[in-house]
PDB file of N, CA and C in Angstrom:
ATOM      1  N   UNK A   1       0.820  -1.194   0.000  1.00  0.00           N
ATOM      2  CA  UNK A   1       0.000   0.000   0.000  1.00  0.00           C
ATOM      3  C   UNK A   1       0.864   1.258   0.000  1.00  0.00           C
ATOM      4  N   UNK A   2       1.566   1.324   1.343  1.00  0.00           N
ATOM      5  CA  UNK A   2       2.827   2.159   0.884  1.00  0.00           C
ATOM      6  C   UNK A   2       3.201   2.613  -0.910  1.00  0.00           C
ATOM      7  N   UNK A   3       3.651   1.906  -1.450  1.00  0.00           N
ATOM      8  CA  UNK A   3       4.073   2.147  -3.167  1.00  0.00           C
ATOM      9  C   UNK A   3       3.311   2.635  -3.715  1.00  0.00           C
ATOM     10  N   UNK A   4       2.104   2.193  -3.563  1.00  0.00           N
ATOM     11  CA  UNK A   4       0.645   2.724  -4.130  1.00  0.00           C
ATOM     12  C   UNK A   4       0.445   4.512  -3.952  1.00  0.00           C
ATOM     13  N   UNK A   5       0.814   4.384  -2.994  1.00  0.00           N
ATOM     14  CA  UNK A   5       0.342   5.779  -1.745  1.00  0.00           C
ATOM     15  C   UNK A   5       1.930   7.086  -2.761  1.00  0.00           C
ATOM     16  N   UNK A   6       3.178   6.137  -2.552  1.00  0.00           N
ATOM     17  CA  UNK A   6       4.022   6.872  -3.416  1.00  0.00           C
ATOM     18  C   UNK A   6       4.163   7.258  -4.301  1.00  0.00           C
ATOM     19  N   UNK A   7       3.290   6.111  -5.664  1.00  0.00           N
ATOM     20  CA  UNK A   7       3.705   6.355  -6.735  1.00  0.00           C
ATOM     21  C   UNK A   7       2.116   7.050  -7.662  1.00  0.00           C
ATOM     22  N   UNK A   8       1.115   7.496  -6.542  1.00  0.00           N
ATOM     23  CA  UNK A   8       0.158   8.408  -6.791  1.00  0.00           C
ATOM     24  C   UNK A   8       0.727   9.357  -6.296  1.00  0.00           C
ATOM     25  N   UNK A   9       1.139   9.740  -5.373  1.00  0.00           N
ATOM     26  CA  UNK A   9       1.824  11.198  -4.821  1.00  0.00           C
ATOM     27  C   UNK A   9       2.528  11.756  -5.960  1.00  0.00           C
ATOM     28  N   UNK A  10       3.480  10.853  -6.576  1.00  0.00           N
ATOM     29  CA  UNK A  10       4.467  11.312  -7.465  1.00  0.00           C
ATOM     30  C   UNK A  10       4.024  11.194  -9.191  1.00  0.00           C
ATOM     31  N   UNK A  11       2.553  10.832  -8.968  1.00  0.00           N
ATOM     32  CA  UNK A  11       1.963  10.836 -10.216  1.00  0.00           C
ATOM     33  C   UNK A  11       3.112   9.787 -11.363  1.00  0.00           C
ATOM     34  N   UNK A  12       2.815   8.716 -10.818  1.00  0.00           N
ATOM     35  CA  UNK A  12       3.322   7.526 -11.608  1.00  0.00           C
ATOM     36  C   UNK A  12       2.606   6.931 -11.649  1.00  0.00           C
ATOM     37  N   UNK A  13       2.215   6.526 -13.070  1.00  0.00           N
ATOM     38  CA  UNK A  13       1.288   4.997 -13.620  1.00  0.00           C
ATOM     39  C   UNK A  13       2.211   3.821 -13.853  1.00  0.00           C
ATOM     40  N   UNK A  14       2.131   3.026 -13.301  1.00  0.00           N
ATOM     41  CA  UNK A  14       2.633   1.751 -13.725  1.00  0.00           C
ATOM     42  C   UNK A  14       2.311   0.494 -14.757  1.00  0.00           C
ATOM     43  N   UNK A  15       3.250   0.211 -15.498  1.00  0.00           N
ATOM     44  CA  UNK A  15       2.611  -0.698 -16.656  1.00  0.00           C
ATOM     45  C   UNK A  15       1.688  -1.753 -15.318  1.00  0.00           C
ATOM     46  N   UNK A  16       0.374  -2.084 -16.155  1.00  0.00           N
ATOM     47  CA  UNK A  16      -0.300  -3.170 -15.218  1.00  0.00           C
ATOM     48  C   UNK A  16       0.106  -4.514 -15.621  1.00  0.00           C
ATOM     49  N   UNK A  17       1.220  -5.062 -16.821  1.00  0.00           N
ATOM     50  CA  UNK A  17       1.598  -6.073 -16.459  1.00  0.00           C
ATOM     51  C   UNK A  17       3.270  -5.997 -15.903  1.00  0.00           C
ATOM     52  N   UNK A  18       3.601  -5.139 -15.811  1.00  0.00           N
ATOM     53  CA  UNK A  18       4.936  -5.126 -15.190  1.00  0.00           C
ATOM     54  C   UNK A  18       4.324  -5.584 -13.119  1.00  0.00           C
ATOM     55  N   UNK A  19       3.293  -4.407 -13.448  1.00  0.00           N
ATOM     56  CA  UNK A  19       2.873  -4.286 -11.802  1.00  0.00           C
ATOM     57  C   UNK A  19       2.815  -5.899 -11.301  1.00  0.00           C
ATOM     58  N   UNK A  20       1.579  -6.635 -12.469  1.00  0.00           N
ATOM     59  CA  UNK A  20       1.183  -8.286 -12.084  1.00  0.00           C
ATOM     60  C   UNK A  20       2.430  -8.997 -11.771  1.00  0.00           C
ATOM     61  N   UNK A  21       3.396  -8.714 -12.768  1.00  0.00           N
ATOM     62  CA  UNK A  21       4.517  -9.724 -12.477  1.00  0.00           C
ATOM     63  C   UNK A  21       5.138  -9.514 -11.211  1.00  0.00           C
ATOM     64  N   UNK A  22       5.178  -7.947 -10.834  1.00  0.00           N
ATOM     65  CA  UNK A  22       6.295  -7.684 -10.025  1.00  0.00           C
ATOM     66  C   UNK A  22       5.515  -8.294  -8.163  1.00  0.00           C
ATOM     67  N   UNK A  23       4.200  -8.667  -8.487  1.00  0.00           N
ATOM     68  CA  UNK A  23       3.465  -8.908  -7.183  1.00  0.00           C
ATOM     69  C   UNK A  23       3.486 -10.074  -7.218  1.00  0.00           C
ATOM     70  N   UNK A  24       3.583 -10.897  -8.737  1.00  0.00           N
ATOM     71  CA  UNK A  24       3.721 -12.293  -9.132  1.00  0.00           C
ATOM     72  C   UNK A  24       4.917 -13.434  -8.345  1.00  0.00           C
ATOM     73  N   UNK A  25       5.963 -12.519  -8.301  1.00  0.00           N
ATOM     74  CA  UNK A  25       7.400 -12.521  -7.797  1.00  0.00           C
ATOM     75  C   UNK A  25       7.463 -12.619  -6.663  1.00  0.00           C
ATOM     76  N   UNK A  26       6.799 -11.732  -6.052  1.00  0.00           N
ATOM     77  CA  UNK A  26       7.183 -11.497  -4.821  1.00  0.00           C
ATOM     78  C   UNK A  26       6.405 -12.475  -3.667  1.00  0.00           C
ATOM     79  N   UNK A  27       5.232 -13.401  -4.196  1.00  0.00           N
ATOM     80  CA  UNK A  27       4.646 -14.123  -3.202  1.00  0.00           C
ATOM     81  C   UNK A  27       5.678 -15.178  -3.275  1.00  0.00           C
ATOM     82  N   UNK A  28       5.645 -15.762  -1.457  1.00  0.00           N
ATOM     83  CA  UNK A  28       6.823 -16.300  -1.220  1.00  0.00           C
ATOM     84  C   UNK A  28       5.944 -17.778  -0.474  1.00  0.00           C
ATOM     85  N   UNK A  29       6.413 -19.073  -0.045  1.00  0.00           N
ATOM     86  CA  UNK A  29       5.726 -19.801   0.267  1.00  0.00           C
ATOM     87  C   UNK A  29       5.583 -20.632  -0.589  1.00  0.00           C
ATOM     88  N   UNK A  30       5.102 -20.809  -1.878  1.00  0.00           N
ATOM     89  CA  UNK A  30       4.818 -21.668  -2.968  1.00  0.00           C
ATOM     90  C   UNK A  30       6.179 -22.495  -3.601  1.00  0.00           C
ATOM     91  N   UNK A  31       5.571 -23.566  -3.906  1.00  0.00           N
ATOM     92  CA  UNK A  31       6.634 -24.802  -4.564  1.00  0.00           C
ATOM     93  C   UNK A  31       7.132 -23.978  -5.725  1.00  0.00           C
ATOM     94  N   UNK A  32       6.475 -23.447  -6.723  1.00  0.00           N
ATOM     95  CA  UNK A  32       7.507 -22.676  -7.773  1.00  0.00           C
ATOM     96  C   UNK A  32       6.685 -21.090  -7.606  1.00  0.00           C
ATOM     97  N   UNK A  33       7.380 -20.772  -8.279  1.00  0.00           N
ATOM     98  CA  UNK A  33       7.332 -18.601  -8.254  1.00  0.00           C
ATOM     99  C   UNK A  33       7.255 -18.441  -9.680  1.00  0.00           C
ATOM    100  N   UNK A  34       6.084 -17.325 -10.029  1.00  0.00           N
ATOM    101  CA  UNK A  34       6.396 -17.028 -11.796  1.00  0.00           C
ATOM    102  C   UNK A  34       7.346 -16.665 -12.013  1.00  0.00           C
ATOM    103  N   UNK A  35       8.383 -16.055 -11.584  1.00  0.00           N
ATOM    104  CA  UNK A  35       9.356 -15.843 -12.546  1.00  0.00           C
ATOM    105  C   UNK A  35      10.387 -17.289 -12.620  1.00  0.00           C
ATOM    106  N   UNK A  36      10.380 -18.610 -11.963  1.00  0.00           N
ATOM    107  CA  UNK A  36      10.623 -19.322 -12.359  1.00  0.00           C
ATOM    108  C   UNK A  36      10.516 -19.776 -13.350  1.00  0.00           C
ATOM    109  N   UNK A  37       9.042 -20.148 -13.205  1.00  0.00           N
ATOM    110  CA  UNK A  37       8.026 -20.720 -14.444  1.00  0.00           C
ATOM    111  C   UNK A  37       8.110 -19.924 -15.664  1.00  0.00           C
ATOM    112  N   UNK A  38       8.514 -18.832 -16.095  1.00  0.00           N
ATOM    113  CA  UNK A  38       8.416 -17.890 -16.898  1.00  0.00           C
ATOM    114  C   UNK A  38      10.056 -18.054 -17.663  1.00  0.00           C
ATOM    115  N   UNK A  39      11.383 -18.406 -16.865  1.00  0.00           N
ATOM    116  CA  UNK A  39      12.337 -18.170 -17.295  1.00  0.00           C
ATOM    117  C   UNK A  39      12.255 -19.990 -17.946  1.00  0.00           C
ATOM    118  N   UNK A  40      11.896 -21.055 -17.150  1.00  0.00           N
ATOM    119  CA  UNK A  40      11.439 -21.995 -18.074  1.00  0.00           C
ATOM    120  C   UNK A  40      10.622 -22.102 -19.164  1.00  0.00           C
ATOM    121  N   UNK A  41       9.849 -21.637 -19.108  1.00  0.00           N
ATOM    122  CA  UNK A  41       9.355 -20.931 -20.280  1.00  0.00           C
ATOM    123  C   UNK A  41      10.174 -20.705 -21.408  1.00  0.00           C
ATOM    124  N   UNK A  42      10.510 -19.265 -21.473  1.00  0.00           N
ATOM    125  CA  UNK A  42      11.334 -18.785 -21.721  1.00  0.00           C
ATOM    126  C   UNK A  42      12.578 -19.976 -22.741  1.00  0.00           C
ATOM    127  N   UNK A  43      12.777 -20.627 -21.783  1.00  0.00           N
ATOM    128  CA  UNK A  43      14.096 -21.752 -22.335  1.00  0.00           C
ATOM    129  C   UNK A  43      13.893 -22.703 -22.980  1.00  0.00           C
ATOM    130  N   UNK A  44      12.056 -22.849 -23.240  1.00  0.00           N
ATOM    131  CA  UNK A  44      12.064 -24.298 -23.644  1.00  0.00           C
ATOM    132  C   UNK A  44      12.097 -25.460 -22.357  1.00  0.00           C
ATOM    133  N   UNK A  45      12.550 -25.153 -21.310  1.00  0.00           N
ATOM    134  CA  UNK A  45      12.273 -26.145 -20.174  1.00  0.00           C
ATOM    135  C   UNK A  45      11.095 -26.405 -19.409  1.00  0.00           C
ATOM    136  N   UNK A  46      10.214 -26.055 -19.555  1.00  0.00           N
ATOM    137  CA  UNK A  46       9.006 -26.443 -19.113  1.00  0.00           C
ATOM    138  C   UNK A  46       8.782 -27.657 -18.966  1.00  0.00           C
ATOM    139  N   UNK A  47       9.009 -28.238 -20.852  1.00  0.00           N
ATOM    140  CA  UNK A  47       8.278 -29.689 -20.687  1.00  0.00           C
ATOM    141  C   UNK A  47       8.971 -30.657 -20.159  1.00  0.00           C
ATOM    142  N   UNK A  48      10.448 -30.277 -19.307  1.00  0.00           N
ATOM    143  CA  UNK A  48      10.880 -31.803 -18.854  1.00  0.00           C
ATOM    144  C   UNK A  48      10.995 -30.773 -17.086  1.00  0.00           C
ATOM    145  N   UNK A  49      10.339 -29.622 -16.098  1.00  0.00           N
ATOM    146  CA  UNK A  49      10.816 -29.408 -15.202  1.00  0.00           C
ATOM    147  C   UNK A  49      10.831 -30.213 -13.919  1.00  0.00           C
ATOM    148  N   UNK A  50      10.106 -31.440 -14.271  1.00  0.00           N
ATOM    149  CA  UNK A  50      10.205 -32.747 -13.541  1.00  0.00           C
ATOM    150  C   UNK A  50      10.743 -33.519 -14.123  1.00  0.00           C
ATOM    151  N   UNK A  51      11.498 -33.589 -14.610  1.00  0.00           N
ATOM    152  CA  UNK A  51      12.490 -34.519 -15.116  1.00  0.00           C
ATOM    153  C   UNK A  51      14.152 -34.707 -14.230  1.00  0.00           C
ATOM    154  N   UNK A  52      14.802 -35.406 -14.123  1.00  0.00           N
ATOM    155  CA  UNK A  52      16.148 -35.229 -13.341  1.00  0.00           C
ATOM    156  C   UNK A  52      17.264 -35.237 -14.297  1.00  0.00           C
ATOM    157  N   UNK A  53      18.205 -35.076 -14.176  1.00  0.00           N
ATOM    158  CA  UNK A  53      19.264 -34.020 -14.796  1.00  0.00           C
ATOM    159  C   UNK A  53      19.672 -35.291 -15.306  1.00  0.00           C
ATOM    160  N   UNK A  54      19.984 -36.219 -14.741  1.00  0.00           N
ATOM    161  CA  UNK A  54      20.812 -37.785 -15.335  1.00  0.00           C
ATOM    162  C   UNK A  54      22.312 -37.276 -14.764  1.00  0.00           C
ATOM    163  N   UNK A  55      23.187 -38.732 -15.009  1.00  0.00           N
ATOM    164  CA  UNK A  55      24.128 -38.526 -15.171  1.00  0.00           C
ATOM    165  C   UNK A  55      24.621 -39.556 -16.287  1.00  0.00           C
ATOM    166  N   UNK A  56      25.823 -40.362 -16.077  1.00  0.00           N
ATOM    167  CA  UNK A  56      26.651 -41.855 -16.767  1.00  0.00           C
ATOM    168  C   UNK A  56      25.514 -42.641 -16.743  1.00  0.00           C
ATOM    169  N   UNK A  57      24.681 -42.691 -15.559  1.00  0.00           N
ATOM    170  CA  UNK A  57      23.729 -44.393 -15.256  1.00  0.00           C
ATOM    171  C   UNK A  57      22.629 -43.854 -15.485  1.00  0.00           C
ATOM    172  N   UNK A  58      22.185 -43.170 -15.905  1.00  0.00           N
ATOM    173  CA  UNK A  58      20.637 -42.869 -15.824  1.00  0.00           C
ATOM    174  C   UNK A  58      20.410 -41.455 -16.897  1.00  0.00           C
ATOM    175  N   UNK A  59      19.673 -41.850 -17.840  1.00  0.00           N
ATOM    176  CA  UNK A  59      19.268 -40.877 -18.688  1.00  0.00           C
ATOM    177  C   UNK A  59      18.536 -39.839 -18.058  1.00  0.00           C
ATOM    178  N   UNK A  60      18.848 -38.497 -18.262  1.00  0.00           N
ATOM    179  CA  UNK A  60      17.927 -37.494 -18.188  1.00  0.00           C
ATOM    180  C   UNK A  60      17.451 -36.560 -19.150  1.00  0.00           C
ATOM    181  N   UNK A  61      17.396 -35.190 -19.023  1.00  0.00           N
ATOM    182  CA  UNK A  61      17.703 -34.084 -19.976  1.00  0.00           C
ATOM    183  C   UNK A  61      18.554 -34.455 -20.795  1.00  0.00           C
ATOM    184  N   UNK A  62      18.584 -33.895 -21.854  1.00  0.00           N
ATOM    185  CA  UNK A  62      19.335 -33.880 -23.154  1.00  0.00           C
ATOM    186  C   UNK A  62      20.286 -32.502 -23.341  1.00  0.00           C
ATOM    187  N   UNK A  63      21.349 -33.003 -24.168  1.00  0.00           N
ATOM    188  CA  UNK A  63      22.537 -31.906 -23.610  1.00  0.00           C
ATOM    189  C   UNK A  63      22.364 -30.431 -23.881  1.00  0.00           C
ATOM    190  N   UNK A  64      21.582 -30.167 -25.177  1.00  0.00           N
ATOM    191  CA  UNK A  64      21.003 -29.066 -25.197  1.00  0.00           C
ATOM    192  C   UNK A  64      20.173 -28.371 -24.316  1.00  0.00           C
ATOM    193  N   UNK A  65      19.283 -29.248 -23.826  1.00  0.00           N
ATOM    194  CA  UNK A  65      18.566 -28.904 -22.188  1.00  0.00           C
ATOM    195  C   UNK A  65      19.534 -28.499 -21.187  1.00  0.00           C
ATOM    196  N   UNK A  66      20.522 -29.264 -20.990  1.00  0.00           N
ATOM    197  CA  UNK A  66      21.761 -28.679 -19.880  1.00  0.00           C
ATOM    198  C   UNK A  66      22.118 -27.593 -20.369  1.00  0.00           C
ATOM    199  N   UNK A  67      22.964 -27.000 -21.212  1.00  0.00           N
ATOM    200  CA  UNK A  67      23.253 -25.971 -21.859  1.00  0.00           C
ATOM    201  C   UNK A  67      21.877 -24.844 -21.057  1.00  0.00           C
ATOM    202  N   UNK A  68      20.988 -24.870 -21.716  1.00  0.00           N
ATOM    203  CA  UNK A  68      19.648 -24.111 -21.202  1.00  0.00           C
ATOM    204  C   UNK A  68      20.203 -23.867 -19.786  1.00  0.00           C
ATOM    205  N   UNK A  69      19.778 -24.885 -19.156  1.00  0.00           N
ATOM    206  CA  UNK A  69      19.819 -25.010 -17.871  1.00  0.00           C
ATOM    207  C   UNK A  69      20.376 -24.266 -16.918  1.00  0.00           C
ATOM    208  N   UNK A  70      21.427 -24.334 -17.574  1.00  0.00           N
ATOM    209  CA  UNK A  70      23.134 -23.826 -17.126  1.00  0.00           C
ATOM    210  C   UNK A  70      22.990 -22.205 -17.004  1.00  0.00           C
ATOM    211  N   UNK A  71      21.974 -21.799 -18.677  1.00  0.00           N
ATOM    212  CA  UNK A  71      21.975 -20.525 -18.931  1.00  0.00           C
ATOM    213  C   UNK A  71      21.265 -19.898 -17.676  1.00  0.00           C
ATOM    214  N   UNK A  72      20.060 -20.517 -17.585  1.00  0.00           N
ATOM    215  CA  UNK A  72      18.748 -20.295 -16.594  1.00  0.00           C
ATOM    216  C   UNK A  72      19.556 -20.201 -15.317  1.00  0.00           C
ATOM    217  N   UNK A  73      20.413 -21.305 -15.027  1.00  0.00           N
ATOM    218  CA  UNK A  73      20.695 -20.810 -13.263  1.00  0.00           C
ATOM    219  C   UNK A  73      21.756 -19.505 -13.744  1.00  0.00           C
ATOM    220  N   UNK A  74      22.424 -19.325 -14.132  1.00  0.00           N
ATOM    221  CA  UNK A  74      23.339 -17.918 -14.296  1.00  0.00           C
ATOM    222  C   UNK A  74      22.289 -16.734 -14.058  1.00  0.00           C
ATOM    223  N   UNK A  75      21.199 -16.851 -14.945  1.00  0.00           N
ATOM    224  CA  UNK A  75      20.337 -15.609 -15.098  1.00  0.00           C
ATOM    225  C   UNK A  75      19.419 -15.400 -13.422  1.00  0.00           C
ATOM    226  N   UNK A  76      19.361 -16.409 -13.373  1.00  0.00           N
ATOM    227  CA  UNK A  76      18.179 -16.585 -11.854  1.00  0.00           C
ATOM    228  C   UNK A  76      19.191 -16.077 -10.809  1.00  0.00           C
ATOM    229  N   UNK A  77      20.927 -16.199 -10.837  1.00  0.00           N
ATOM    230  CA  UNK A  77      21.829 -15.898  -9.405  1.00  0.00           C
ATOM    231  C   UNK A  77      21.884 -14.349 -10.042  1.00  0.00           C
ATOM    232  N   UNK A  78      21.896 -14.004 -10.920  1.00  0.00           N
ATOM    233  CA  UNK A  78      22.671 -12.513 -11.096  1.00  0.00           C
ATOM    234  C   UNK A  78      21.156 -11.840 -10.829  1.00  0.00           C
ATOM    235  N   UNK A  79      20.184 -12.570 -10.904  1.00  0.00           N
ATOM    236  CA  UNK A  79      18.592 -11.692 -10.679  1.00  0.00           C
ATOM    237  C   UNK A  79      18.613 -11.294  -9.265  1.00  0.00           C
ATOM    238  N   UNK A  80      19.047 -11.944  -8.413  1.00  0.00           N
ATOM    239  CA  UNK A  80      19.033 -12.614  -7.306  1.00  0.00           C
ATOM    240  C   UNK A  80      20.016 -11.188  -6.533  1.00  0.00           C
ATOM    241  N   UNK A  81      21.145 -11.271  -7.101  1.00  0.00           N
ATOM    242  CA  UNK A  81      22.045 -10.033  -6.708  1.00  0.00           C
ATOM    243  C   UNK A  81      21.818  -8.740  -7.113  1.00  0.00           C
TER     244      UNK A  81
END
């Protein structure tokens, strides 16, 4: 409410889907978060995000999926900082 209260004072409109996402984000508690789901998205990883990575003994993802993967956690730690 606060932000609300600020960014009428200061006569700022906010995009209303920047606003959705940015409230999207911020609920905490839940097994995944949209901007998870969104950067899978995003990668093409969606359709295996229950899938396990594999290693030598056990098939998983496919190496192009790792690659992704790899990209996705880089982007999610530097979001993060």
């Amino acid at each position: 409410m606060e932000v609300i209260t600020r960014e009428k004072q200061a006569g700022i409109h906010p995009d209303s889907d920047v606003d959705a996402y940015m409230k999207g984000i911020s609920v905490e508690g839940l097994k995944s978060n949209l901007q998870t789901d969104y950067i899978l998205k995003i990668l093409g990883l969606d359709i295996c995000s229950d899938t396990m990575i594999g290693d030598a003994m056990r098939r998983g993802i496919s190496g192009g999926q790792k690659k992704r993967l790899t990209t996705g956690s880089v982007f999610m730690r530097t979001e993060v900082l």
